[in-house]
Protein backbone atom coordinates (compact mmCIF):
# COMPACT_ATOMS: atom_id res chain seq x y z
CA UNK A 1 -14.74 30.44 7.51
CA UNK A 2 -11.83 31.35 9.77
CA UNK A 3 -8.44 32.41 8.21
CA UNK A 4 -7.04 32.22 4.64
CA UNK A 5 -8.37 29.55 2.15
CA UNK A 6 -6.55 26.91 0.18
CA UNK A 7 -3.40 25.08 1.19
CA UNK A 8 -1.69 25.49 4.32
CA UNK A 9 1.93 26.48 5.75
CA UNK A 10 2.27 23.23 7.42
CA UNK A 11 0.51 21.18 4.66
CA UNK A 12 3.10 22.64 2.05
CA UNK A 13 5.66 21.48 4.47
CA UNK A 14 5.28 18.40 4.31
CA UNK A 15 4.47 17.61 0.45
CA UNK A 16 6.96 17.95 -2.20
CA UNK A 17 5.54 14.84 -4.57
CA UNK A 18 3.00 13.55 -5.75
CA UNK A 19 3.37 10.37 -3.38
CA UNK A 20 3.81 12.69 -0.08
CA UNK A 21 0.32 14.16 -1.11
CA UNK A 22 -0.93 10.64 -1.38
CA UNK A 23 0.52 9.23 2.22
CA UNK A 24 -1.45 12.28 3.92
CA UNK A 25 -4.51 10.64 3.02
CA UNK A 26 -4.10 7.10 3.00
CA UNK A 27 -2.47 4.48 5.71
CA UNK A 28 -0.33 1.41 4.95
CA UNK A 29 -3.00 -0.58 5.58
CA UNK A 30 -5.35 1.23 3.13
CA UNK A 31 -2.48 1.31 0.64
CA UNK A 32 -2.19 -2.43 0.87
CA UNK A 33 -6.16 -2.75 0.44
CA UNK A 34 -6.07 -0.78 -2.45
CA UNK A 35 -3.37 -2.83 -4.17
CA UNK A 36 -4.69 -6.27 -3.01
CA UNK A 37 -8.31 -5.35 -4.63
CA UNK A 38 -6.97 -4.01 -8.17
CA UNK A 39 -4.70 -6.32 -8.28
CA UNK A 40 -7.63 -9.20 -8.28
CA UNK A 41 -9.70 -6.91 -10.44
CA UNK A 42 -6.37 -7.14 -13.10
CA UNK A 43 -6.72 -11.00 -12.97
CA UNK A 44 -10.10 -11.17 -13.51
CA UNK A 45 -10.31 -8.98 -16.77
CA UNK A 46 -6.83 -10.35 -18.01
CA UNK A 47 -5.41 -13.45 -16.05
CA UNK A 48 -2.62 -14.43 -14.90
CA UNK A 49 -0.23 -13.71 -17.34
């Protein structure tokens, strides 16, 4: 392996929360997904309510 390990200059840049770090990794679209499919998986163990 080339160069340093672990986290990078430009990488550090660009994430000061916990929510940056999440946006590298997953697009709206995914995001959405994600939420659509728990949110169905919270109705069927508890309802509407």
């Amino acid at each position: 392996m080339a160069g340093q390990p672990g986290v990078t200059f430009g990488a550090r840049s660009r994430v000061t929360t916990l929510m940056d770090t999440f946006n590298l990794f997953f697009t709206p679209q995914v995001k959405e997904l994600i939420i659509r499919f728990t949110n169905d998986e919270g109705k069927t163990q508890y309802g509407e309510g």
